[in-house]
Protein backbone atom coordinates (compact mmCIF):
# COMPACT_ATOMS: atom_id res chain seq x y z
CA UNK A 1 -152.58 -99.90 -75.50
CA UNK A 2 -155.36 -99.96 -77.40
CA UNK A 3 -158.27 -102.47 -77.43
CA UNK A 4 -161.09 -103.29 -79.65
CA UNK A 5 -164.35 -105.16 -78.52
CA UNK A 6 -167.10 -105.70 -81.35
CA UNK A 7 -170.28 -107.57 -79.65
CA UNK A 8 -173.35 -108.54 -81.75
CA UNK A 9 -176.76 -107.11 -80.51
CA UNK A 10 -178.76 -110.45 -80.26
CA UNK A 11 -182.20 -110.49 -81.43
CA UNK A 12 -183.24 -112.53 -78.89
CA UNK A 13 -182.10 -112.26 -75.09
CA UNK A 14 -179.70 -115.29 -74.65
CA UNK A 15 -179.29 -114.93 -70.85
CA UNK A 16 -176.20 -114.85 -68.71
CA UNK A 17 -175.10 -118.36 -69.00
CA UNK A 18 -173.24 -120.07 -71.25
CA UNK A 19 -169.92 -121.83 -69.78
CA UNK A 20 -167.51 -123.32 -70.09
CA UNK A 21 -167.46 -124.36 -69.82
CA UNK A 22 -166.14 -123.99 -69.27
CA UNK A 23 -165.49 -123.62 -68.92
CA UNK A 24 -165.06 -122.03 -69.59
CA UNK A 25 -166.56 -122.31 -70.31
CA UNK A 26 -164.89 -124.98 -72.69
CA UNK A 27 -163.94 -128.20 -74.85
CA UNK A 28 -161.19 -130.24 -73.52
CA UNK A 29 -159.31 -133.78 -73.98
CA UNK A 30 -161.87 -136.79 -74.44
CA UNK A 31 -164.02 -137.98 -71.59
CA UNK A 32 -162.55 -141.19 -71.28
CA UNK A 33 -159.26 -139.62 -71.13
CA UNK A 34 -158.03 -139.40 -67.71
CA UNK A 35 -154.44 -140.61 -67.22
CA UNK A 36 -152.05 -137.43 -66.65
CA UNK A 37 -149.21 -138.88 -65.60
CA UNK A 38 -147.30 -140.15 -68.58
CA UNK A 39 -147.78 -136.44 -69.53
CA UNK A 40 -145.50 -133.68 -69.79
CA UNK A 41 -145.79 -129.84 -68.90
CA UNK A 42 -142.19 -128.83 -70.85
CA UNK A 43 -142.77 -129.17 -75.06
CA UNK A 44 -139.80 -129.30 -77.19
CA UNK A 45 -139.05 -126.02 -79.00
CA UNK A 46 -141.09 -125.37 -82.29
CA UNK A 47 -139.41 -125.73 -85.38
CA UNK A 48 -142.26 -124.14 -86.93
CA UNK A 49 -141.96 -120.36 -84.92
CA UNK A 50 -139.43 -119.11 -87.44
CA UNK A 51 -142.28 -118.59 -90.00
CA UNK A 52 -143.75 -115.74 -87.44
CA UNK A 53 -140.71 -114.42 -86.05
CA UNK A 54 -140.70 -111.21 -88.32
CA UNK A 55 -144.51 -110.44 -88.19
CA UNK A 56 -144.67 -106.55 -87.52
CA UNK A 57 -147.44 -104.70 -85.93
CA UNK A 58 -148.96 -103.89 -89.13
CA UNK A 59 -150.04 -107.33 -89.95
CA UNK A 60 -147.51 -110.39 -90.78
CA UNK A 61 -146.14 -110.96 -94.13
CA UNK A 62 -146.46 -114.88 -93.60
CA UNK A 63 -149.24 -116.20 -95.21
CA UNK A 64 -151.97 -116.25 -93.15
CA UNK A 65 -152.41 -120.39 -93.07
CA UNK A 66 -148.69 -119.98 -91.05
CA UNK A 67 -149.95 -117.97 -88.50
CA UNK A 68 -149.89 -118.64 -84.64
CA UNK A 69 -153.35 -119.84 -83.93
CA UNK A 70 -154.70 -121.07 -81.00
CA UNK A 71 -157.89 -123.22 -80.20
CA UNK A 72 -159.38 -122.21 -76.53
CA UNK A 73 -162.13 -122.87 -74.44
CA UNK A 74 -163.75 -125.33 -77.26
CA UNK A 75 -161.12 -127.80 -78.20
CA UNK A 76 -161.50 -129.32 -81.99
CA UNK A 77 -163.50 -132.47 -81.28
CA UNK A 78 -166.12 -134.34 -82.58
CA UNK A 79 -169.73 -133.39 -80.54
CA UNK A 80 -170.47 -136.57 -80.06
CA UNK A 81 -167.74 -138.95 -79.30
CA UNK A 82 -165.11 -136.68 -77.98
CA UNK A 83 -162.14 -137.74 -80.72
CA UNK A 84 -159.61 -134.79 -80.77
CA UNK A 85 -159.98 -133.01 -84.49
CA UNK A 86 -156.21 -133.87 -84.91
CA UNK A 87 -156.00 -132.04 -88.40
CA UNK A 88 -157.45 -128.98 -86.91
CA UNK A 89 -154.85 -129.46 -83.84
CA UNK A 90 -151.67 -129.86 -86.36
CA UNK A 91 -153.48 -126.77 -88.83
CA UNK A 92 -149.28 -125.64 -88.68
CA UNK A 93 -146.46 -125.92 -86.85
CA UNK A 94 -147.91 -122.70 -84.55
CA UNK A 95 -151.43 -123.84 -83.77
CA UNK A 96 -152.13 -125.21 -80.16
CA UNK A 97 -154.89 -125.35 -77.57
CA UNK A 98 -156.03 -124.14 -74.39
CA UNK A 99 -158.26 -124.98 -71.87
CA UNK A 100 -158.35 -127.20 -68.85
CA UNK A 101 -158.28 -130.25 -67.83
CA UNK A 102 -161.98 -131.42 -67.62
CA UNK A 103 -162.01 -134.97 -66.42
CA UNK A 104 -160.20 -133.84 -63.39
CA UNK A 105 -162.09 -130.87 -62.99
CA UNK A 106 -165.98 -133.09 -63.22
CA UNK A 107 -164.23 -135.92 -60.63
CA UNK A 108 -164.12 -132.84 -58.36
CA UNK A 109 -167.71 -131.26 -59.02
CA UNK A 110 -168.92 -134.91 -58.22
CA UNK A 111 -166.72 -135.58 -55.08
CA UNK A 112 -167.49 -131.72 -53.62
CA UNK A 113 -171.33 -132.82 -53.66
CA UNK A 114 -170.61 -136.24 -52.50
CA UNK A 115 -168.58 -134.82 -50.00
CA UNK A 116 -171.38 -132.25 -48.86
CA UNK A 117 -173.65 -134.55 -48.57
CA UNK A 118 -171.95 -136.73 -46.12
CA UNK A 119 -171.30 -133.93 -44.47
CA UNK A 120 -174.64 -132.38 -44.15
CA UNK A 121 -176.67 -136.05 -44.07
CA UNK A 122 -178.55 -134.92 -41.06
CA UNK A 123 -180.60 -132.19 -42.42
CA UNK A 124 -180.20 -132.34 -46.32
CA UNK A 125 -182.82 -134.71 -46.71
CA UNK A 126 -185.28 -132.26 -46.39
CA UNK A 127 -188.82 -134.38 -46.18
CA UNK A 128 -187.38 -137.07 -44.46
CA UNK A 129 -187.85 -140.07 -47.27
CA UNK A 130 -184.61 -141.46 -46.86
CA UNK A 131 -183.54 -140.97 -50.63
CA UNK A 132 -181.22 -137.62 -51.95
CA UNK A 133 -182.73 -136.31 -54.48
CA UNK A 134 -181.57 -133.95 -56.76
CA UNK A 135 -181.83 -132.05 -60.30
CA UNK A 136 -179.05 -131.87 -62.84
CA UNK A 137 -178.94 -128.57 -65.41
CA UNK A 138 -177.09 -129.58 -68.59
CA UNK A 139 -175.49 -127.19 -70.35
CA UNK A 140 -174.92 -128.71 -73.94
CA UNK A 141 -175.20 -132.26 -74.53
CA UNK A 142 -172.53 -131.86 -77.73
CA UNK A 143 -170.03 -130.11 -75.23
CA UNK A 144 -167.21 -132.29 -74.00
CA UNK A 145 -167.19 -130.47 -70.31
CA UNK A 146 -170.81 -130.59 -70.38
CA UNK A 147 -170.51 -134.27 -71.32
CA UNK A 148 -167.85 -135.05 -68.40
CA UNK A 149 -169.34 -132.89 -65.73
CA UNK A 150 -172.66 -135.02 -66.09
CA UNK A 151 -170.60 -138.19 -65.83
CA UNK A 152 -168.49 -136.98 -63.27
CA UNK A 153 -171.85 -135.58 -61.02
CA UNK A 154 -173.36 -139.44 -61.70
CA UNK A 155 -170.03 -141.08 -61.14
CA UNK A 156 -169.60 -139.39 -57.68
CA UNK A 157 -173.29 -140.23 -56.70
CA UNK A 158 -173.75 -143.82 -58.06
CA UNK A 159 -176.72 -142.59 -60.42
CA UNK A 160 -174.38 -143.67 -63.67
CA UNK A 161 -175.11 -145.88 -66.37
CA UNK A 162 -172.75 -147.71 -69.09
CA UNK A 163 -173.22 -146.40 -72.70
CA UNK A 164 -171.01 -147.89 -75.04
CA UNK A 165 -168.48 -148.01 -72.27
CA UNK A 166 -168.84 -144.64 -70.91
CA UNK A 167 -170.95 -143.18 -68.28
CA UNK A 168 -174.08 -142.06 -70.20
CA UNK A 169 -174.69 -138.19 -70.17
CA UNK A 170 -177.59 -137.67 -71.33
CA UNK A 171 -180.48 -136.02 -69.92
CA UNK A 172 -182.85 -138.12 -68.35
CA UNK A 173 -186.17 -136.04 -68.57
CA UNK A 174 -188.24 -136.33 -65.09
CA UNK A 175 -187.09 -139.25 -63.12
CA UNK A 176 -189.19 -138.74 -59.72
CA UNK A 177 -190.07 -142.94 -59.49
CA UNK A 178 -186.78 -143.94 -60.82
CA UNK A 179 -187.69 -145.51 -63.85
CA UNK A 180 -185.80 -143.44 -66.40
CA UNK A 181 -182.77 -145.83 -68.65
CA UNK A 182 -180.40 -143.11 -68.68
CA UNK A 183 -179.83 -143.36 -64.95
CA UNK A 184 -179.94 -145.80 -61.84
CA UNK A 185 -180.59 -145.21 -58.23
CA UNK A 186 -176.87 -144.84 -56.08
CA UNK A 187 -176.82 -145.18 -52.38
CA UNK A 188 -175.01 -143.46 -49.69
CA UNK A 189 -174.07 -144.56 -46.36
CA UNK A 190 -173.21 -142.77 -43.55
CA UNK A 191 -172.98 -143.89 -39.68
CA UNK A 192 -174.05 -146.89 -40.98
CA UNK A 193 -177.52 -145.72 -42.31
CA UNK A 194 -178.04 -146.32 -45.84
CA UNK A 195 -179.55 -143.85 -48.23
CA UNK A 196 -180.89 -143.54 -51.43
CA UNK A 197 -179.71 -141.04 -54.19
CA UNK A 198 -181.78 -140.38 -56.91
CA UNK A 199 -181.68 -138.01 -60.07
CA UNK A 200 -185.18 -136.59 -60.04
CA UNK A 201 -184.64 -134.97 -63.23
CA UNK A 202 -182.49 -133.67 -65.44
CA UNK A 203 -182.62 -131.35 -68.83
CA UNK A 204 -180.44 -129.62 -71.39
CA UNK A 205 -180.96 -125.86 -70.95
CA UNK A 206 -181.31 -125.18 -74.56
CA UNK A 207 -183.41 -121.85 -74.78
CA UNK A 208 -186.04 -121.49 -77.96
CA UNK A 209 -183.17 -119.39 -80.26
CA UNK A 210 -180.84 -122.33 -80.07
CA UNK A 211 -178.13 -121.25 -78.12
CA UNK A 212 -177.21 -123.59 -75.01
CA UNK A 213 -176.06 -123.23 -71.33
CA UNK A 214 -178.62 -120.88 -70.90
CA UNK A 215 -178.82 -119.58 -67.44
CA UNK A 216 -182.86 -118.46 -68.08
CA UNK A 217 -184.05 -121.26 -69.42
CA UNK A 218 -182.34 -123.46 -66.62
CA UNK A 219 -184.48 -120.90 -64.10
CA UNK A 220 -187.48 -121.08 -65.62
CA UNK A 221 -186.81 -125.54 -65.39
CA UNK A 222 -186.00 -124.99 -61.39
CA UNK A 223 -189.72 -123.05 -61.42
CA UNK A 224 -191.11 -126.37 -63.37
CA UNK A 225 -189.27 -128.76 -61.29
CA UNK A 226 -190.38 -127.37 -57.81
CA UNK A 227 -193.87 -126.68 -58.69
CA UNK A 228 -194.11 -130.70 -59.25
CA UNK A 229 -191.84 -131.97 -56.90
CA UNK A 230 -190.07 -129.62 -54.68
CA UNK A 231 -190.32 -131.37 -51.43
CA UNK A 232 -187.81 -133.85 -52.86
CA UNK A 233 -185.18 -131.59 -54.25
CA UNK A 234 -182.39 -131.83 -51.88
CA UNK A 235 -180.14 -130.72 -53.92
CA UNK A 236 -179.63 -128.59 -57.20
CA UNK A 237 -176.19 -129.21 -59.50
CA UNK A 238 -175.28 -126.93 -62.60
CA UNK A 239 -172.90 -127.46 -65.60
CA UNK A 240 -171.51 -124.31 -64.77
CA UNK A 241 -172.37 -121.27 -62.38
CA UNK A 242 -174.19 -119.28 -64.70
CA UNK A 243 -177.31 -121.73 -64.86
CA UNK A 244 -176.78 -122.65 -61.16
CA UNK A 245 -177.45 -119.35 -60.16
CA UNK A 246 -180.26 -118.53 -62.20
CA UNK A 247 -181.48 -121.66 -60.11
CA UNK A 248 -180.56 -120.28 -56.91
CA UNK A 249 -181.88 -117.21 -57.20
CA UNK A 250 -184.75 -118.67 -58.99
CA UNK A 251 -185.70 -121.26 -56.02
CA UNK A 252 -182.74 -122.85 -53.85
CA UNK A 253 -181.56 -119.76 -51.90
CA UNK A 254 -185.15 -118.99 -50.17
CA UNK A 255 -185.66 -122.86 -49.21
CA UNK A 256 -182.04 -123.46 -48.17
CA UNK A 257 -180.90 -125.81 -50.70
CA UNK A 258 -177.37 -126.33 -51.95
CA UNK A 259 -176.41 -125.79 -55.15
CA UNK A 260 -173.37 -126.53 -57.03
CA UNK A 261 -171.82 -125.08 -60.24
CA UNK A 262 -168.62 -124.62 -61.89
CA UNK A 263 -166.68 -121.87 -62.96
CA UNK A 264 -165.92 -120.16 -59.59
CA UNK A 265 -167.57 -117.12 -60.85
CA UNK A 266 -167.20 -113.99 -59.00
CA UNK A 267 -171.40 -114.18 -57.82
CA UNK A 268 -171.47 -117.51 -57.49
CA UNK A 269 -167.88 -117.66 -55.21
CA UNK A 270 -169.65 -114.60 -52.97
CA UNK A 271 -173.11 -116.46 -52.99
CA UNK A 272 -171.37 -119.39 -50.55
CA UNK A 273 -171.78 -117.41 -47.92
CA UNK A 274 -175.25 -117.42 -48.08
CA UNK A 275 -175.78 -121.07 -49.19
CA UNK A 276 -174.45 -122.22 -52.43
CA UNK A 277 -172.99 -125.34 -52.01
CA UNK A 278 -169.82 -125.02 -54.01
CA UNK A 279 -167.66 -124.46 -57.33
CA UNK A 280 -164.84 -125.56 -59.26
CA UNK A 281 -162.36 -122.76 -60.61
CA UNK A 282 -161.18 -123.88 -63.59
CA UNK A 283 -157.83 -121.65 -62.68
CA UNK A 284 -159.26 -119.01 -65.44
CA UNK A 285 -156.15 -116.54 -64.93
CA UNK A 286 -153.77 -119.37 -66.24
CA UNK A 287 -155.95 -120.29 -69.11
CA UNK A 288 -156.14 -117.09 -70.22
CA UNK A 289 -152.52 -116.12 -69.70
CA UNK A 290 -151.47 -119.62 -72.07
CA UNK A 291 -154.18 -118.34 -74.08
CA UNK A 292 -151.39 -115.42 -75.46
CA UNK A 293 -148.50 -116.33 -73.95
CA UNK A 294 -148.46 -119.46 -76.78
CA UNK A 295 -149.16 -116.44 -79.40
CA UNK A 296 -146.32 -114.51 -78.14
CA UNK A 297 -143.75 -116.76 -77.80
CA UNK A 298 -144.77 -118.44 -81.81
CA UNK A 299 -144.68 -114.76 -82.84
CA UNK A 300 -141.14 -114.09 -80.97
CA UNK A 301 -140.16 -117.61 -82.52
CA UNK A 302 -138.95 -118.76 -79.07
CA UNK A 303 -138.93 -121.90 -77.73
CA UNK A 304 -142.82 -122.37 -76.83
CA UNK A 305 -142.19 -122.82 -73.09
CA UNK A 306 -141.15 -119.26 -72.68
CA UNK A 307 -142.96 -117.88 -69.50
CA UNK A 308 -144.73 -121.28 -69.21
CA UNK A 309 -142.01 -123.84 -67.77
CA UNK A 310 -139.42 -121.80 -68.24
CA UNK A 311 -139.02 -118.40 -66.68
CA UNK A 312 -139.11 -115.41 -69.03
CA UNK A 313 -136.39 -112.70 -68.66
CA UNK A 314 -138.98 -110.92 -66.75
CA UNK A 315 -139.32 -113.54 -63.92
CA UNK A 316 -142.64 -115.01 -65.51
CA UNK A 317 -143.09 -118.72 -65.04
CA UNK A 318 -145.86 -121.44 -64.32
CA UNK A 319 -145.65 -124.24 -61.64
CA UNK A 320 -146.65 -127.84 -62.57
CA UNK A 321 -149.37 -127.77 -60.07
CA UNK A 322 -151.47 -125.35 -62.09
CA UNK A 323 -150.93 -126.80 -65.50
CA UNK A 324 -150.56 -129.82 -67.46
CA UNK A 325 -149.19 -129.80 -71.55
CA UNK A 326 -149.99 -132.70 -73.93
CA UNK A 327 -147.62 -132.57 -75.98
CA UNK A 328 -149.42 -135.47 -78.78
CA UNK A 329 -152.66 -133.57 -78.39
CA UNK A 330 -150.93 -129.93 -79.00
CA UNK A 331 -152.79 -128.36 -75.60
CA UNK A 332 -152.33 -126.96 -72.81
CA UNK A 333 -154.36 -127.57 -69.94
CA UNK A 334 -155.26 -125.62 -66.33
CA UNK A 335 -155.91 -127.93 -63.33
CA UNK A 336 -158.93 -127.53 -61.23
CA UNK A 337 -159.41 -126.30 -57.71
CA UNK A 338 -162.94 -126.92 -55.80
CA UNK A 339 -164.10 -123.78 -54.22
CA UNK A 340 -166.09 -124.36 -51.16
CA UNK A 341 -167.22 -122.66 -47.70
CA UNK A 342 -163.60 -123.50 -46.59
CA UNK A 343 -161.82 -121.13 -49.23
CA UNK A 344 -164.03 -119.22 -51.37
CA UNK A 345 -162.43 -115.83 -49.67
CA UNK A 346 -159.58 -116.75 -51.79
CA UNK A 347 -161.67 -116.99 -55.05
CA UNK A 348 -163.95 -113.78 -54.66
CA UNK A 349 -162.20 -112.12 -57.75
CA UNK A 350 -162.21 -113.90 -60.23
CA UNK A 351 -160.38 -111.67 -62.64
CA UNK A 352 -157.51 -110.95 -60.78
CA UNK A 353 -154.03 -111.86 -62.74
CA UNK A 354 -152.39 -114.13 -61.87
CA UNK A 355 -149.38 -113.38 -59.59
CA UNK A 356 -146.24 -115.76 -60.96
CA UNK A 357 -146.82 -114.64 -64.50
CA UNK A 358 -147.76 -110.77 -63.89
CA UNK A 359 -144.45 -109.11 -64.78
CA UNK A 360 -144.52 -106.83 -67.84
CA UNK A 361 -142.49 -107.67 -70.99
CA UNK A 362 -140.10 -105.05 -72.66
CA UNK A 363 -141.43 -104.07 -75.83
CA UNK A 364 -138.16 -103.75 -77.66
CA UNK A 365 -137.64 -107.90 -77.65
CA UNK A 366 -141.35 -107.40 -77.80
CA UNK A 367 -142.87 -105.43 -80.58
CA UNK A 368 -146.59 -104.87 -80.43
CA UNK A 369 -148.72 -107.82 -82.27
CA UNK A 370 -151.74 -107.61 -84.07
CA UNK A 371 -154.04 -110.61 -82.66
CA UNK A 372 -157.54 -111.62 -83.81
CA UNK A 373 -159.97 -113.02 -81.26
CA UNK A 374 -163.10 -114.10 -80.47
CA UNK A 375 -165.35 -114.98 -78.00
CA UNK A 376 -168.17 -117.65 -79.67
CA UNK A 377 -171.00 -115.72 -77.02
CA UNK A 378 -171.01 -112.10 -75.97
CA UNK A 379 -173.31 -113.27 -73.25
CA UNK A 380 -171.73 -115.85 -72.12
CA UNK A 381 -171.38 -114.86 -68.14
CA UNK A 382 -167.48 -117.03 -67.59
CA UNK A 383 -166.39 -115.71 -70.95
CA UNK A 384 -167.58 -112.34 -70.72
CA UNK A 385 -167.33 -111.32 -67.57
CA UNK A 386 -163.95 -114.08 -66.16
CA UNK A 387 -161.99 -114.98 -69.05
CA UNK A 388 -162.11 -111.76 -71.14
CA UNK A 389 -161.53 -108.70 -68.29
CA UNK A 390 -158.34 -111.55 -67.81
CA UNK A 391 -157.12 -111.29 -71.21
CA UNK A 392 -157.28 -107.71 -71.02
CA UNK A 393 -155.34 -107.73 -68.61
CA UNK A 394 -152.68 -109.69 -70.15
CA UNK A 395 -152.33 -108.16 -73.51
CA UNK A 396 -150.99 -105.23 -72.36
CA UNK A 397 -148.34 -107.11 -70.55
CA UNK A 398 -147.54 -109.41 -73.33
CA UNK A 399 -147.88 -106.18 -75.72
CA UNK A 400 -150.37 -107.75 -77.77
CA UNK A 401 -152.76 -105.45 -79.53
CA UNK A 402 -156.12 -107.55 -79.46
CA UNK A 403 -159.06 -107.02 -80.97
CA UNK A 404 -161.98 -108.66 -79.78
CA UNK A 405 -164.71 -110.43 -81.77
CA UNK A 406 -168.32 -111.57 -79.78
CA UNK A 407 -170.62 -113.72 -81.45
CA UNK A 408 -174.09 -114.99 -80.95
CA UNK A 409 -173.61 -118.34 -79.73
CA UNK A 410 -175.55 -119.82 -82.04
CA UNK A 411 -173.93 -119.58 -85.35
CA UNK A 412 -170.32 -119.72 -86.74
CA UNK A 413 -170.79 -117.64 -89.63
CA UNK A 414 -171.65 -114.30 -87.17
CA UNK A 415 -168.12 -114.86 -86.14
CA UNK A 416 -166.14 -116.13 -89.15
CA UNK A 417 -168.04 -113.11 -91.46
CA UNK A 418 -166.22 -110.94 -89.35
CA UNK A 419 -162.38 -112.39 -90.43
CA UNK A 420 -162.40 -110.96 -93.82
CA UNK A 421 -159.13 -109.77 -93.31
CA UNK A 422 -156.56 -112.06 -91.60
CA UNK A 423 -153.80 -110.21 -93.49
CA UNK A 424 -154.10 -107.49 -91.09
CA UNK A 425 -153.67 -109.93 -88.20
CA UNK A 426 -149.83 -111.67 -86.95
CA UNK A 427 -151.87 -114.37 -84.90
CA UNK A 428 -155.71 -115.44 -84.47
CA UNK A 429 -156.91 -116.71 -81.24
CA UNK A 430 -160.51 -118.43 -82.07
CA UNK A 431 -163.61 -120.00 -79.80
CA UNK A 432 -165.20 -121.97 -81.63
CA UNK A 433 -169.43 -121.89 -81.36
CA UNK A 434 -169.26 -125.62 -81.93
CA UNK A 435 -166.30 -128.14 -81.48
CA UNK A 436 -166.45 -129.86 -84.64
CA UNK A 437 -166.47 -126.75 -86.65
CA UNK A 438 -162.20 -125.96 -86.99
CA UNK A 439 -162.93 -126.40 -90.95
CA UNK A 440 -165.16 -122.70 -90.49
CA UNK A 441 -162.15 -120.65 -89.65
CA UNK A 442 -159.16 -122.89 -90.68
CA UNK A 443 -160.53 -122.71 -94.70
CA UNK A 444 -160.88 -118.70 -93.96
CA UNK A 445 -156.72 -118.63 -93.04
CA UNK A 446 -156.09 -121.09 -96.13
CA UNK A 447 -157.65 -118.78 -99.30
C-alpha cells in the first residue's frame, strides 16, 4: 500500500528530542485526575458512525466537519490548568482521543527512581554528603505529561510543593543550597539512616527557535550543571528519553550516574545495560494501533469497540490491562509499564506491533481509506522514530491509506497550511503543536 511522508526542512536544527511525551510524546487527562476505577474500557456503539460508513477511497462525500477525527499524543487542554477542551473532544459524533494514561505513567517514573535509590543507597551518594541530589530536564512547562512527570518525580522524592492545590511543576532554576520556593528538601531513609534529597536544579529545555523538549539544549544544561556542581549530581531525571540521553551521553554515562527518562525508546531501553537507570514505556504499539483502529471502525460505522474490547472477525482484540477508555472524556488511554535492568530485554524494539491486535483485515468489509495525519515535530525522536514506523505498520493492516504530515514543532500554521484539502481525505488523525490549539484545525474541517 502506498504511503506518503511530507517532513519540513527546519531552518534551525531542533535536536532529537521532543516527547511525549509523550509521550509520546503526549497530552493526556488532567493532572489531578487520577481515579481509574469508576472507568470503563467498553464505549457504547456510536450513533454518529453512520455519517462515514460510505466514505470511498477517493475521499468521503460527508462533509468534512463529520469526519472521523482523532486527537493523539496532545489531548485538547488548556496549557496551563489541564481542563479537557470538551468542545474540541465532542467536534462530532466521530472525534475521540488517544494517548495514555499520564498520571499513572509519572507515579511510576517517580517510584522507579525512588525505588533505585533505595536500592543503590550505598554508593549513589557519590561525595559522601549525606543528601541525593539530583537535576530535573523539563520538557515543556505548558505540556500536561511534562506537567505530571515533574509532579510525579517530586511526589516520589518528597521535593514537592502545594500550588493552588497541586504539586507545583515548575522549574526551579539552580537550587544547590535549597533555597528555591518551587521546591523543598525530601528525605529518605534506609536501614535506619536518614538522608537528604534535594533538587539541585531544574530547567525547561526550550532551545533558542522555540521549540521544546529539546534533547540539545537539555545536553548542553547537563555541561552547565556539572561544570558548577557535579560532585553533587547523584542522579539525572528526564521528561522523556530523548533529553535524558542527550544527558547521558553528554555527562552521566562516563561518571556512572543513573539516569531516568520516559518513553522506553529503543537507545535508551539498550543504554540500561550500560547504566541508565530506567524508563517508562508508554505501551506505544497500543497507542498507535487505537490511534486507527478508532478511524476504521467510525469509517466502517461499527460499533467503536471493534478490535478494541471486542474481538474483530480477524481475532484482533485488546486486554484491560493495557488500556483504559473514558468514556465522558471521549479517549482512550494506554497504561504504563516501567522498564528497568530487570526487563528491558523485553522492550529493546520499540516498534514492534503489537501481537493481540496484528492480524490483517479483509479488504472487501474493508475498503481502502484515505486518512490525513500529522506528526506536530518531524524531529521529534518518540514520534519519529516509535510511534510513526508503528503506524506504518498498522495501516496496511487496517487498509488505511495514510499520508503523513511533519511539522516544525514550533508553529501550527506549518501543519494546518498543509490541509487545504480535507475533501480528499475520509478521516484526519491530528497532533496538535500546542494543546489548546483544536480551534487551528477544527475551523479548517468546518469551511
Amino acid at each position: 500500500m502506498k504511503k506518503k511522508f511530507v517532513s519540513v526542512t527546519l531552518a534551525l536544527a531542533l535536536g532529537l528530542s521532543l516527547a511525549a511525551c509523550g509521550n509520546s510524546g503526549s497530552s493526556n487527562a488532567p493532572a489531578d485526575n487520577t481515579d481509574k476505577k469508576e472507568d470503563t474500557n467498553e464505549p457504547a456503539a456510536d450513533d454518529g458512525a453512520d455519517a462515514a460508513e460510505d466514505a470511498g477511497s477517493e475521499g468521503s462525500s460527508a462533509a468534512n466537519k463529520d469526519k472521523p477525527l482523532v486527537w493523539f499524543n496532545r489531548q485538547p487542554s488548556n496549557s496551563s490548568t489541564g481542563e479537557l477542551d470538551t468542545a474540541a473532544l465532542n467536534f462530532n459524533a466521530n472525534t475521540y482521543y488517544v494517548g495514555f494514561d499520564a498520571n499513572q505513567g509519572a507515579e511510576l517514573q517517580g517510584t522507579m527512581v525512588k525505588e533505585y535509590i533505595e536500592a543503590h543507597i550505598d554508593e549513589i551518594d557519590r561525595n559522601g554528603d549525606g543528601t541525593i541530589g539530583y537535576v530535573l530536564a523539563i520538557g515543556d512547562i505548558g505540556h500536561n505529561d511534562s506537567i505530571a512527570r515533574t509532579r510525579g518525580v517530586r511526589k516520589a522524592l518528597g521535593t514537592g510543593v502545594d500550588k493552588d492545590g497541586s504539586i507545583n511543576s515548575d522549574p526551579a532554576g539552580t537550587n544547590t543550597d535549597g533555597t528555591a520556593s518551587m521546591v523543598q528538601d525530601g528525605e529518605i531513609e534506609v536501614g535506619g539512616k536518614k538522608y537528604v534529597v534535594r533538587e539541585l536544579a531544574s530547567q525547561e529545555m526550550k532551545n533558542s527557535a522555540g521549540a521544546t523538549w529539546d534533547a540539545a539544549t537539555a545536553g548542553n544544561a547537563i555541561g552547565t550543571w556539572s561544570s558548577s556542581f557535579g560532585e553533587q549530581i547523584d542522579v539525572v531525571v528526564s521528561n522523556n528519553d530523548g533529553m535524558g540521553m542527550s544527558m547521558f551521553n553528554a555527562w552521566s554515562k562516563e561518571n556512572e550516574v543513573p539516569t531516568f527518562g520516559y518513553d522506553a525508546n529503543s537507545d535508551a531501553v539498550a543504554a540500561i545495560a550500560e547504566g541508565y537507570g530506567g524508563t517508562i514505556s508508554q505501551h506505544a504499539d497500543v497507542q498507535a494501533y487505537l490511534t486507527l483502529r478508532v478511524l476504521r471502525n467510525a469509517l466502517d460505522g461499527v460499533d467503536i469497540d471493534t478490535g478494541i474490547g471486542t474481538a474483530d472477525e480477524a481475532g484482533n482484540v485488546l486486554t484491560d490491562d493495557v488500556y483504559v477508555y473514558r468514556e465522558e472524556e471521549r479517549s482512550y488511554y494506554a497504561l504504563n509499564v516501567a522498564v528497568t535492568s530487570d526487563n528491558y530485554q523485553d522492550f529493546t524494539d520499540s516498534t514492534k506491533i503489537y501481537e493481540p491486535v496484528s492480524a490483517q483485515l479483509d479488504e472487501v468489509s474493508h475498503a481502502v481509506k484515505k486518512v490525513w495525519l500529522n506528526i506536530y515535530n518531524a524531529s521529534d525522536n518518540f514520534l519519529s522514530s516509535t510511534y510513526q514506523p508503528l503506524l506504518q505498520n498498522y495501516d496496511d493492516i487496517l487498509n488505511l491509506e495514510v499520508e503523513y504530515i511533519g511539522g516544525d514543532g514550533q508553529t501550527e500554521s506549518n501543519v494546518t497550511n498543509r490541509l487545504g484539502n480535507p475533501s480528499q481525505y475520509d478521516a484526519f488523525a491530528i497532533n496538535m503543536v500546542k494543546t489548546d490549539n483544536a480551534a487551528s484545525y477544527t475551523s479548517l474541517l468546518s469551511q
